[in-house]
PDB file of N, CA and C in Angstrom:
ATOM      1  N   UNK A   1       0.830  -1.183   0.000  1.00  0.00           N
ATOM      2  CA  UNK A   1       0.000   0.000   0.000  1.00  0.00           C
ATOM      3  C   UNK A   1       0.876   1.249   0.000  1.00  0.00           C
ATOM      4  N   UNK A   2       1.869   1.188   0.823  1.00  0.00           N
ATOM      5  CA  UNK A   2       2.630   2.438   0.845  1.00  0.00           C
ATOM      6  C   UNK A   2       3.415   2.980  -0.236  1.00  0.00           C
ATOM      7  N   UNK A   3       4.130   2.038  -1.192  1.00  0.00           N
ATOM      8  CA  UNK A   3       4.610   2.264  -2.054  1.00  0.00           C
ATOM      9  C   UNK A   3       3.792   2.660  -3.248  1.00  0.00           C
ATOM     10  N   UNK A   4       2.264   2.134  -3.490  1.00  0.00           N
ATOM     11  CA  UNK A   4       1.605   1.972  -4.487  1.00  0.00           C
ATOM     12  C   UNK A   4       0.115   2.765  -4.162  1.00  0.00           C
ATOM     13  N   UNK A   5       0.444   4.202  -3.178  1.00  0.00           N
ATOM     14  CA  UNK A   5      -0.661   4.938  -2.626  1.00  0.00           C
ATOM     15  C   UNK A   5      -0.982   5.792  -3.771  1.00  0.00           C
ATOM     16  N   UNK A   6      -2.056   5.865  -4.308  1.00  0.00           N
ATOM     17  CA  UNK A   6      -2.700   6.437  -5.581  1.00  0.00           C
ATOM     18  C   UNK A   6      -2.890   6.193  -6.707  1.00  0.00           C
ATOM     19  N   UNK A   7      -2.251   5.077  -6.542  1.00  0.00           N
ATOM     20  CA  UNK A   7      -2.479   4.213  -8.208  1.00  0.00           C
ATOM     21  C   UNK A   7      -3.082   2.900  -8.088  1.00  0.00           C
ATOM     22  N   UNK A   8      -2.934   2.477  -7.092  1.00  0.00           N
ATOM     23  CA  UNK A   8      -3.962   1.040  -6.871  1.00  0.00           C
ATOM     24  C   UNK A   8      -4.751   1.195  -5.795  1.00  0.00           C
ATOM     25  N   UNK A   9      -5.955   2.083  -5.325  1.00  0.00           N
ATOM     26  CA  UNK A   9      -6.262   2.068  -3.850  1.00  0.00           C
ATOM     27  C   UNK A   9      -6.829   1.184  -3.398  1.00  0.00           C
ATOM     28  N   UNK A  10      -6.905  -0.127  -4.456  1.00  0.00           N
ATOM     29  CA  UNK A  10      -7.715  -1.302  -3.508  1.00  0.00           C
ATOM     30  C   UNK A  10      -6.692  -1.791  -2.435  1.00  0.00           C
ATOM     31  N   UNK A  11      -5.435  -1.627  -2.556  1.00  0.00           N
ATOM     32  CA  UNK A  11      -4.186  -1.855  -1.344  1.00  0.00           C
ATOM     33  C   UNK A  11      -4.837  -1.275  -0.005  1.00  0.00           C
ATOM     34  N   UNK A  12      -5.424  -0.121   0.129  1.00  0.00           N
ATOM     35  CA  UNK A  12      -6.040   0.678   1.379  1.00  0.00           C
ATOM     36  C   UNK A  12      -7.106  -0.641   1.911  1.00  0.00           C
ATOM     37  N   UNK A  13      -7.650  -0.811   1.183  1.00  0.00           N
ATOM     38  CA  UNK A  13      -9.049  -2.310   1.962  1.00  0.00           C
ATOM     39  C   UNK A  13      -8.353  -3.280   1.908  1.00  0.00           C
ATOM     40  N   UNK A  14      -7.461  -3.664   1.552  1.00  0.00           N
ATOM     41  CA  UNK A  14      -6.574  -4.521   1.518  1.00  0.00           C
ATOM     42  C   UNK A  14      -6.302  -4.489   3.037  1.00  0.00           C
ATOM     43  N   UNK A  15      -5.248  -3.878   3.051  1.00  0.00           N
ATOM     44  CA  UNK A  15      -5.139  -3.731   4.669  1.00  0.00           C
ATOM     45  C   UNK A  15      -5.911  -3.259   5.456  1.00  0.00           C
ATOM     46  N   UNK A  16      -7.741  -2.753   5.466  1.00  0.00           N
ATOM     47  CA  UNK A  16      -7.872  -2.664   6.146  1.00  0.00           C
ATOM     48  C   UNK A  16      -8.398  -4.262   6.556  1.00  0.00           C
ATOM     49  N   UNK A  17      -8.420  -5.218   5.594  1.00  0.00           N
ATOM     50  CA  UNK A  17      -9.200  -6.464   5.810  1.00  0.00           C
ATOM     51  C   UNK A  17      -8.351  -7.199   6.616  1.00  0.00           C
ATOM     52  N   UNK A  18      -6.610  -7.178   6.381  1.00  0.00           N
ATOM     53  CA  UNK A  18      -5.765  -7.916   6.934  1.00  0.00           C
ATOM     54  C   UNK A  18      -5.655  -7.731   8.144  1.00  0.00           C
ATOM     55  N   UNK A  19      -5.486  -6.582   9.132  1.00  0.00           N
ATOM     56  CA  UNK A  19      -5.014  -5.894  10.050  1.00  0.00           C
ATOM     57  C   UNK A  19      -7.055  -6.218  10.560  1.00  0.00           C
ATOM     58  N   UNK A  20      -7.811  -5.915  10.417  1.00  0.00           N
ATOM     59  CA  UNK A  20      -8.893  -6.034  11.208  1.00  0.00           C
ATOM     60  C   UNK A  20      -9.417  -7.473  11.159  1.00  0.00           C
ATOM     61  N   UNK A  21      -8.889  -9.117  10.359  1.00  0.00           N
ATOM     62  CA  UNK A  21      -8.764 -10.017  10.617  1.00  0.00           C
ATOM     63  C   UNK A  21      -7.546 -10.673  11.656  1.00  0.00           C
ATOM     64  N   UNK A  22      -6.863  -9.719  11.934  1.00  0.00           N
ATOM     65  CA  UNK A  22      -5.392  -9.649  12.949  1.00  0.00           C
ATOM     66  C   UNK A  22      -4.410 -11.056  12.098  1.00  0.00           C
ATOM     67  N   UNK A  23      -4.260 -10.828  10.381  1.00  0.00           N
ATOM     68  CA  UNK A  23      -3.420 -11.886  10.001  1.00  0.00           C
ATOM     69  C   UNK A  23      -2.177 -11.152  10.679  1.00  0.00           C
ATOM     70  N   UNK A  24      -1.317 -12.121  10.374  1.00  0.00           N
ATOM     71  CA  UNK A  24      -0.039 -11.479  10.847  1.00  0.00           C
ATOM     72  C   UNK A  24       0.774 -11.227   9.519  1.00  0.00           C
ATOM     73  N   UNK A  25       1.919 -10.581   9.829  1.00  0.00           N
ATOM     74  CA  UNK A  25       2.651 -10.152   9.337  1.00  0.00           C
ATOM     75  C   UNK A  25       4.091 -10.423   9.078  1.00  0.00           C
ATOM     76  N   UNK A  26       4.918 -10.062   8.674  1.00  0.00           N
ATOM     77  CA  UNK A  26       6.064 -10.632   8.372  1.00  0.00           C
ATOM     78  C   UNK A  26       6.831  -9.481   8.296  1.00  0.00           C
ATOM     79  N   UNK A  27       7.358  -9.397   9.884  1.00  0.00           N
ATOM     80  CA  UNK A  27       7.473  -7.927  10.206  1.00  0.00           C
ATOM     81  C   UNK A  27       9.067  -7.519   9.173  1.00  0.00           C
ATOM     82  N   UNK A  28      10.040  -8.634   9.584  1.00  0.00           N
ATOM     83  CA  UNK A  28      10.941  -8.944   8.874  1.00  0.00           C
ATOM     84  C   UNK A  28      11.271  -8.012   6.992  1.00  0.00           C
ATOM     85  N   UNK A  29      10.128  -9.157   6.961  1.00  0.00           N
ATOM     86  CA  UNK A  29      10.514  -8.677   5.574  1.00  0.00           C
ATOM     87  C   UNK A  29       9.965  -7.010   4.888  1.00  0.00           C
ATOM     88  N   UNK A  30       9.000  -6.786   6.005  1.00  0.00           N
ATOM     89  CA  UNK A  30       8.598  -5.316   6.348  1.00  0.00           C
ATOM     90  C   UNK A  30       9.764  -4.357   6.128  1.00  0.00           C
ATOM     91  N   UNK A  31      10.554  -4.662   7.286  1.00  0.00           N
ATOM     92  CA  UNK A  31      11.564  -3.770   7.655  1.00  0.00           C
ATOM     93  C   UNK A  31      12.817  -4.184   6.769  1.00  0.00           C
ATOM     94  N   UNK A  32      13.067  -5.201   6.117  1.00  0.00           N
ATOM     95  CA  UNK A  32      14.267  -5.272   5.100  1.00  0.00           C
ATOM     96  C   UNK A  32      14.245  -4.531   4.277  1.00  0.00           C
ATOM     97  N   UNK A  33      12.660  -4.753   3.182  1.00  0.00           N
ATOM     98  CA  UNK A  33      12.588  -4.002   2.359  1.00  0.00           C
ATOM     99  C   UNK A  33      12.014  -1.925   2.523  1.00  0.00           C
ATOM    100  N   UNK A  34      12.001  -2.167   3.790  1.00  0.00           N
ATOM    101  CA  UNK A  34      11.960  -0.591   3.851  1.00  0.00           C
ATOM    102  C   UNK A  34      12.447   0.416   4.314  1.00  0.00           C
ATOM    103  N   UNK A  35      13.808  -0.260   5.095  1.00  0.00           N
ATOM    104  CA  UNK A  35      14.600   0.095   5.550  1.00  0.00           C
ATOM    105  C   UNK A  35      14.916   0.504   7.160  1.00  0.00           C
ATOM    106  N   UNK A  36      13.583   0.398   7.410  1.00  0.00           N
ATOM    107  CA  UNK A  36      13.134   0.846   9.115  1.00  0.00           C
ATOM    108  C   UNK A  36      12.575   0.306   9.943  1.00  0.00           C
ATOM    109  N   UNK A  37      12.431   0.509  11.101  1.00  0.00           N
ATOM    110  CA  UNK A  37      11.807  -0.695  11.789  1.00  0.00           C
ATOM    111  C   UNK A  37       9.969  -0.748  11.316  1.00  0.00           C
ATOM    112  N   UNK A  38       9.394  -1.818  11.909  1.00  0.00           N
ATOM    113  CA  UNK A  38       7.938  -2.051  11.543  1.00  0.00           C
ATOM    114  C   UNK A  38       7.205  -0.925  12.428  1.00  0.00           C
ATOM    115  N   UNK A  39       7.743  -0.134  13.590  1.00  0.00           N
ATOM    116  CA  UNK A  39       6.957   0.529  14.311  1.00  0.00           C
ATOM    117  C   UNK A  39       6.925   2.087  13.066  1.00  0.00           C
ATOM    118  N   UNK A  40       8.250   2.292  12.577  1.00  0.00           N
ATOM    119  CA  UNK A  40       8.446   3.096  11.911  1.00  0.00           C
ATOM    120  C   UNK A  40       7.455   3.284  10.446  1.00  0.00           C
ATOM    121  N   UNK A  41       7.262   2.184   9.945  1.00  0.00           N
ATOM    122  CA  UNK A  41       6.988   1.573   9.288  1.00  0.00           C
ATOM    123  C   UNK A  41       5.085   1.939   8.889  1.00  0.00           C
ATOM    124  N   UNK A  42       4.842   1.666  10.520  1.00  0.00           N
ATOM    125  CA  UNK A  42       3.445   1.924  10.562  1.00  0.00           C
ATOM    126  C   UNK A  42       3.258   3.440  10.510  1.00  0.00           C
ATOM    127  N   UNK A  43       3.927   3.748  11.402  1.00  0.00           N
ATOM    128  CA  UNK A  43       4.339   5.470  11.264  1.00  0.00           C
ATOM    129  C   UNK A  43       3.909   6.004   9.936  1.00  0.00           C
ATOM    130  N   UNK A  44       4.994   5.386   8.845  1.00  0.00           N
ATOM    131  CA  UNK A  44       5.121   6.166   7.316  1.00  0.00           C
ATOM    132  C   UNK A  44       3.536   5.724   6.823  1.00  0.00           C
ATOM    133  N   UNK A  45       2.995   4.822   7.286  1.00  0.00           N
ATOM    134  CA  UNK A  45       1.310   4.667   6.787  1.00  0.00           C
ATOM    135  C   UNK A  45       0.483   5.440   6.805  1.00  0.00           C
ATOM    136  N   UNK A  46       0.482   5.877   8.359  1.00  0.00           N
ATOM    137  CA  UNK A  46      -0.355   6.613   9.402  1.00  0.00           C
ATOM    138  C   UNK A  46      -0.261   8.225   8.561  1.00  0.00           C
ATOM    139  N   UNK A  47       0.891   8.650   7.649  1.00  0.00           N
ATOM    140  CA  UNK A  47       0.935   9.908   7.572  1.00  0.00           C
ATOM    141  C   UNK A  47       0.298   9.831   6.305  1.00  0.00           C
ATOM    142  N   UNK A  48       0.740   8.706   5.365  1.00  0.00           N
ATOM    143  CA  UNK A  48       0.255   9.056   3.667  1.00  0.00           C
ATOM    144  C   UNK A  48      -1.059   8.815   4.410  1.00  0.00           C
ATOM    145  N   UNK A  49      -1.733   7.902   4.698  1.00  0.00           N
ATOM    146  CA  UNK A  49      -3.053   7.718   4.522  1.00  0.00           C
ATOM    147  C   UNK A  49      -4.014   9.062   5.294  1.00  0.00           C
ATOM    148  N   UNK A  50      -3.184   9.756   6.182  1.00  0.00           N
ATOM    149  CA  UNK A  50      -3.978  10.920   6.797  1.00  0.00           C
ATOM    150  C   UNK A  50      -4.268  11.928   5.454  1.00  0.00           C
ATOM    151  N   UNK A  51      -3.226  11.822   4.795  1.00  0.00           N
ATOM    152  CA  UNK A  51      -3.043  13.346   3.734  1.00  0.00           C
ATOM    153  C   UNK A  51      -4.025  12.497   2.606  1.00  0.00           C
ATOM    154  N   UNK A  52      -3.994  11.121   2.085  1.00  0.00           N
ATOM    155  CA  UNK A  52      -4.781  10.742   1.769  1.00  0.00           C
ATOM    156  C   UNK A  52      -6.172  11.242   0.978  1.00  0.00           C
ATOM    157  N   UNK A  53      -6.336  11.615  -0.071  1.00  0.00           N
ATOM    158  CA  UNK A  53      -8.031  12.448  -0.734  1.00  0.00           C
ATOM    159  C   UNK A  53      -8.726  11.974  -0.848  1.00  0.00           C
ATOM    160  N   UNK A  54     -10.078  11.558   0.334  1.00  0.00           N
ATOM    161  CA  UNK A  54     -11.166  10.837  -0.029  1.00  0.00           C
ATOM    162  C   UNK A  54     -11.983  10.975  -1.218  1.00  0.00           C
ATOM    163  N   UNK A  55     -11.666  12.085  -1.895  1.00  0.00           N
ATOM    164  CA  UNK A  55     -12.914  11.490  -2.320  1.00  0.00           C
ATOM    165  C   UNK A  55     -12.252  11.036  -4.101  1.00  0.00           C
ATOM    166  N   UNK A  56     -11.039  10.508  -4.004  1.00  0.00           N
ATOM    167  CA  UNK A  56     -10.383   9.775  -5.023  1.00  0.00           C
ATOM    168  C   UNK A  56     -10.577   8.139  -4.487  1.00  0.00           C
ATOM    169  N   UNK A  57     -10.822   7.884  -3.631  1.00  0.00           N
ATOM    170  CA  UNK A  57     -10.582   6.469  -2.209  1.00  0.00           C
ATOM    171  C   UNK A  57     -10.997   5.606  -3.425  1.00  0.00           C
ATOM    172  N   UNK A  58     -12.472   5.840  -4.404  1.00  0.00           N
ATOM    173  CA  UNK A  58     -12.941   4.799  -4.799  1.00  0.00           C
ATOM    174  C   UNK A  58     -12.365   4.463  -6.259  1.00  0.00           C
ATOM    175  N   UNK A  59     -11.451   5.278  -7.071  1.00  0.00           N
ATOM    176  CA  UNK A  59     -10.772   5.276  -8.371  1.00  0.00           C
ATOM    177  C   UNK A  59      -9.689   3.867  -7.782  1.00  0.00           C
ATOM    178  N   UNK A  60      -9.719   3.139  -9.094  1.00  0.00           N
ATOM    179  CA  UNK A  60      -9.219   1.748  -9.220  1.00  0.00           C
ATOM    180  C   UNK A  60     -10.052   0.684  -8.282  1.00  0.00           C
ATOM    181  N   UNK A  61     -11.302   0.706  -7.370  1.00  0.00           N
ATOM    182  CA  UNK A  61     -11.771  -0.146  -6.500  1.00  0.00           C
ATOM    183  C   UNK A  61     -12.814  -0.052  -7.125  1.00  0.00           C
ATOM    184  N   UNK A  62     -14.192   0.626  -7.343  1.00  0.00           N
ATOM    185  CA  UNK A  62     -14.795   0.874  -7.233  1.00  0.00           C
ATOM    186  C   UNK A  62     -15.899  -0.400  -8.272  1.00  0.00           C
ATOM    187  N   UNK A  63     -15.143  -0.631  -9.056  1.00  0.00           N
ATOM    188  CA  UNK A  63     -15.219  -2.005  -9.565  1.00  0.00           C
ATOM    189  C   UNK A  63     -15.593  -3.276  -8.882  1.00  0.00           C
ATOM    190  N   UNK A  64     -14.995  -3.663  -8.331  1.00  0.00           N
ATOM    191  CA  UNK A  64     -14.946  -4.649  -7.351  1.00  0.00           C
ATOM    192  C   UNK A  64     -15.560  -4.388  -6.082  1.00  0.00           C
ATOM    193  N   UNK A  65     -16.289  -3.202  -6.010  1.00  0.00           N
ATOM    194  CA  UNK A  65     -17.444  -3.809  -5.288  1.00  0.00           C
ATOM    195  C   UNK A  65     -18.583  -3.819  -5.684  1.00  0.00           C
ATOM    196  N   UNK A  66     -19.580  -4.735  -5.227  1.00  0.00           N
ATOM    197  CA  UNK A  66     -20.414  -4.809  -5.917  1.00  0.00           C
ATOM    198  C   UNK A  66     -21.934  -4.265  -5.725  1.00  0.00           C
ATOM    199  N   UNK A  67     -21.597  -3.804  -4.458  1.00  0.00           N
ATOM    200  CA  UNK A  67     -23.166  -2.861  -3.742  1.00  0.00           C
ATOM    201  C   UNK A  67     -22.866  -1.349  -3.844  1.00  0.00           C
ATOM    202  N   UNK A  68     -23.726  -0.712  -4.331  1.00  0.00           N
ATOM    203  CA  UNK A  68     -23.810   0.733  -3.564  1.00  0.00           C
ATOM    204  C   UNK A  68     -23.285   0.887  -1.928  1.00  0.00           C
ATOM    205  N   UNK A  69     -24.136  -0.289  -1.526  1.00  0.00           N
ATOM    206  CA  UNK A  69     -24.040   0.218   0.248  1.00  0.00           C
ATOM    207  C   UNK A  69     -22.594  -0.030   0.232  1.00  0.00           C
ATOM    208  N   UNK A  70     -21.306  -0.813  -0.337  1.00  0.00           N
ATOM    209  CA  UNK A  70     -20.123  -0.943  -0.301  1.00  0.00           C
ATOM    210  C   UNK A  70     -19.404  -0.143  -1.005  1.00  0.00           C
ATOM    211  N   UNK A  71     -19.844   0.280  -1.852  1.00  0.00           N
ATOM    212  CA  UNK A  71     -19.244   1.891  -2.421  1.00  0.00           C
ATOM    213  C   UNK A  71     -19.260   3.150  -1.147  1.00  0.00           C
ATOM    214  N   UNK A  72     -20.548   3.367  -0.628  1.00  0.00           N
ATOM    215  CA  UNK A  72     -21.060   4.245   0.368  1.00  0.00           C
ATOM    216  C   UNK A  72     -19.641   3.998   1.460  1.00  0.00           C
ATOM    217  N   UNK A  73     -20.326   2.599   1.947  1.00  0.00           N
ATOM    218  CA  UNK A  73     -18.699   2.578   3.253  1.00  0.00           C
ATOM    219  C   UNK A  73     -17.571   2.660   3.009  1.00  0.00           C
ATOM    220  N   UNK A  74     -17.185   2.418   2.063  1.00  0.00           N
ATOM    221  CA  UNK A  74     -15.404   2.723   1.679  1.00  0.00           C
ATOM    222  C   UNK A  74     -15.563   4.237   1.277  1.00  0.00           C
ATOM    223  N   UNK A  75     -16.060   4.763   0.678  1.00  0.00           N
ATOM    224  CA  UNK A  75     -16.190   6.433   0.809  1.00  0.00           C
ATOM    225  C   UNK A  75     -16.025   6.908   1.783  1.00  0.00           C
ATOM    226  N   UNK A  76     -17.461   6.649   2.786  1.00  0.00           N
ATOM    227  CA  UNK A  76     -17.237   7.127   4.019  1.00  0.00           C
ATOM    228  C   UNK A  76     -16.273   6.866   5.175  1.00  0.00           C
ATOM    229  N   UNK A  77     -16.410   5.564   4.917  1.00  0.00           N
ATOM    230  CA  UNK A  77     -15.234   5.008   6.125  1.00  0.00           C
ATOM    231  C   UNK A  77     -14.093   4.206   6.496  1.00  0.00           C
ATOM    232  N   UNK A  78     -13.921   3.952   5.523  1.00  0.00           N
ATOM    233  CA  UNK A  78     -12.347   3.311   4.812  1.00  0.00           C
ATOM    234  C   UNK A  78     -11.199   4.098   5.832  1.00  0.00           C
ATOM    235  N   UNK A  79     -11.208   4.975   5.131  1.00  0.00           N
ATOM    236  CA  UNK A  79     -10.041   5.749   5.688  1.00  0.00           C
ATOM    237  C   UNK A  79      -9.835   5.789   7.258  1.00  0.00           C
ATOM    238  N   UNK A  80     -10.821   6.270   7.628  1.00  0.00           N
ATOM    239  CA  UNK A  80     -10.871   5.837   9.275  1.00  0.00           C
ATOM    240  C   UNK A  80     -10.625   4.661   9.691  1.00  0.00           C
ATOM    241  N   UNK A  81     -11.381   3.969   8.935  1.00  0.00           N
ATOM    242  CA  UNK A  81     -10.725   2.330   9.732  1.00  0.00           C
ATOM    243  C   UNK A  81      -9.650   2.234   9.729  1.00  0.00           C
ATOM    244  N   UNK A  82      -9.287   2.363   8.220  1.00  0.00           N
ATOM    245  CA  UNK A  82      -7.796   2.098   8.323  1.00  0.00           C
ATOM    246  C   UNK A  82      -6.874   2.449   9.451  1.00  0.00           C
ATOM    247  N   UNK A  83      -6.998   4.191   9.219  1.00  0.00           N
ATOM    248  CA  UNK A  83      -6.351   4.620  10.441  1.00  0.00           C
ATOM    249  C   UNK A  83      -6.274   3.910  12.087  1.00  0.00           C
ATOM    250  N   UNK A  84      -7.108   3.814  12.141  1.00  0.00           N
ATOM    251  CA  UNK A  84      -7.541   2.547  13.522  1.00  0.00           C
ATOM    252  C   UNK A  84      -7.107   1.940  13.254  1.00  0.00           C
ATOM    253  N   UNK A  85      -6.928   0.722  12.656  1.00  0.00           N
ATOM    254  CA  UNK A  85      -6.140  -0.465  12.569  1.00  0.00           C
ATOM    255  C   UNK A  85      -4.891  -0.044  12.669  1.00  0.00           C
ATOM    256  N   UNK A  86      -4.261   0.846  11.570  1.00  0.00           N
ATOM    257  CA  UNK A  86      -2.543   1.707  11.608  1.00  0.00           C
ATOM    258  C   UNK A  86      -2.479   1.307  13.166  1.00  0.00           C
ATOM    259  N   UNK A  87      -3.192   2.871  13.506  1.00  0.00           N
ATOM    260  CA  UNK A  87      -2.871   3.011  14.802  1.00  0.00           C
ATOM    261  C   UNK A  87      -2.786   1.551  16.285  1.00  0.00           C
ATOM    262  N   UNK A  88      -3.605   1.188  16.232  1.00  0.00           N
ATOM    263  CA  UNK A  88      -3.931   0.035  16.815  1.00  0.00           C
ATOM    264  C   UNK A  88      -2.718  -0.939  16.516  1.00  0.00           C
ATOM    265  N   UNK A  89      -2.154  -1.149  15.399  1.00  0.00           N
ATOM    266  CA  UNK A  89      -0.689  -1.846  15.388  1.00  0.00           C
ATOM    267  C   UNK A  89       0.010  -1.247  15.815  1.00  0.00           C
ATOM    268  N   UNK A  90       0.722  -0.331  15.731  1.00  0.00           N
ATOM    269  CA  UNK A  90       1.396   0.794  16.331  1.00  0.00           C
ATOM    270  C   UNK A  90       1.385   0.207  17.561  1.00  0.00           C
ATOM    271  N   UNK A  91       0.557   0.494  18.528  1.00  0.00           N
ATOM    272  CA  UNK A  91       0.339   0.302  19.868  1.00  0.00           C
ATOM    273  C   UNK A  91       0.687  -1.016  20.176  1.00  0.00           C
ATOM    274  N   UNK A  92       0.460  -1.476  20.066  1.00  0.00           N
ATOM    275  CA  UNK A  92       0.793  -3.286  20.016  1.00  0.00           C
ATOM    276  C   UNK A  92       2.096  -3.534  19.787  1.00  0.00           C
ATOM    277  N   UNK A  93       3.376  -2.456  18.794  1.00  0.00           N
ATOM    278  CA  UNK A  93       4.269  -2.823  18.263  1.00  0.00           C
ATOM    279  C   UNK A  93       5.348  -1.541  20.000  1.00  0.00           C
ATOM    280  N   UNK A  94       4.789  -0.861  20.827  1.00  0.00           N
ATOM    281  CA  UNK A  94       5.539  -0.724  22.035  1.00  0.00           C
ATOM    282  C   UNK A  94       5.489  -1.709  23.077  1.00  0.00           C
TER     283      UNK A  94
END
């Protein structure tokens, strides 16, 4: 998601599905390829996804879903979740 913020935003539900199913992660290979630790890591999320422009959220997704009412919630509330989850790892990762 971080690398690929604005050109694929189905990565954003992506993680918010992973992180609010609590898969785990592979913190490892997190931090090899990004140079920093995973707390850091969540950090660099927490900021793109704040600056983040809702109301682009649904360009490249919007496809793949298949309800209005699932268009509606990722509009409205995608972004927030996400953030919650970010954050919520974060916390877990002191």
């Amino acid at each position: 998601m971080y690398e690929r913020i604005g050109k694929t935003n189905r990565d954003i539900f992506d993680v918010q599905f992973f992180l609010s199913h609590n898969w785990s992660v592979n913190k490892k290979i997190v931090e090899d390829r990004m140079g920093v630790s995973y707390a850091e890591f969540l950090k660099k999320c927490i900021e793109i996804i704040e600056k983040f422009d809702d109301n682009n959220i649904l360009s490249g997704m919007g496809q793949l879903l298949l309800s209005e009412k699932q268009k509606v919630w990722v509009k409205t509330k995608l972004k927030i979740e996400v953030l919650f989850s970010l954050r919520l790892a974060l916390g877990n990762e002191k």
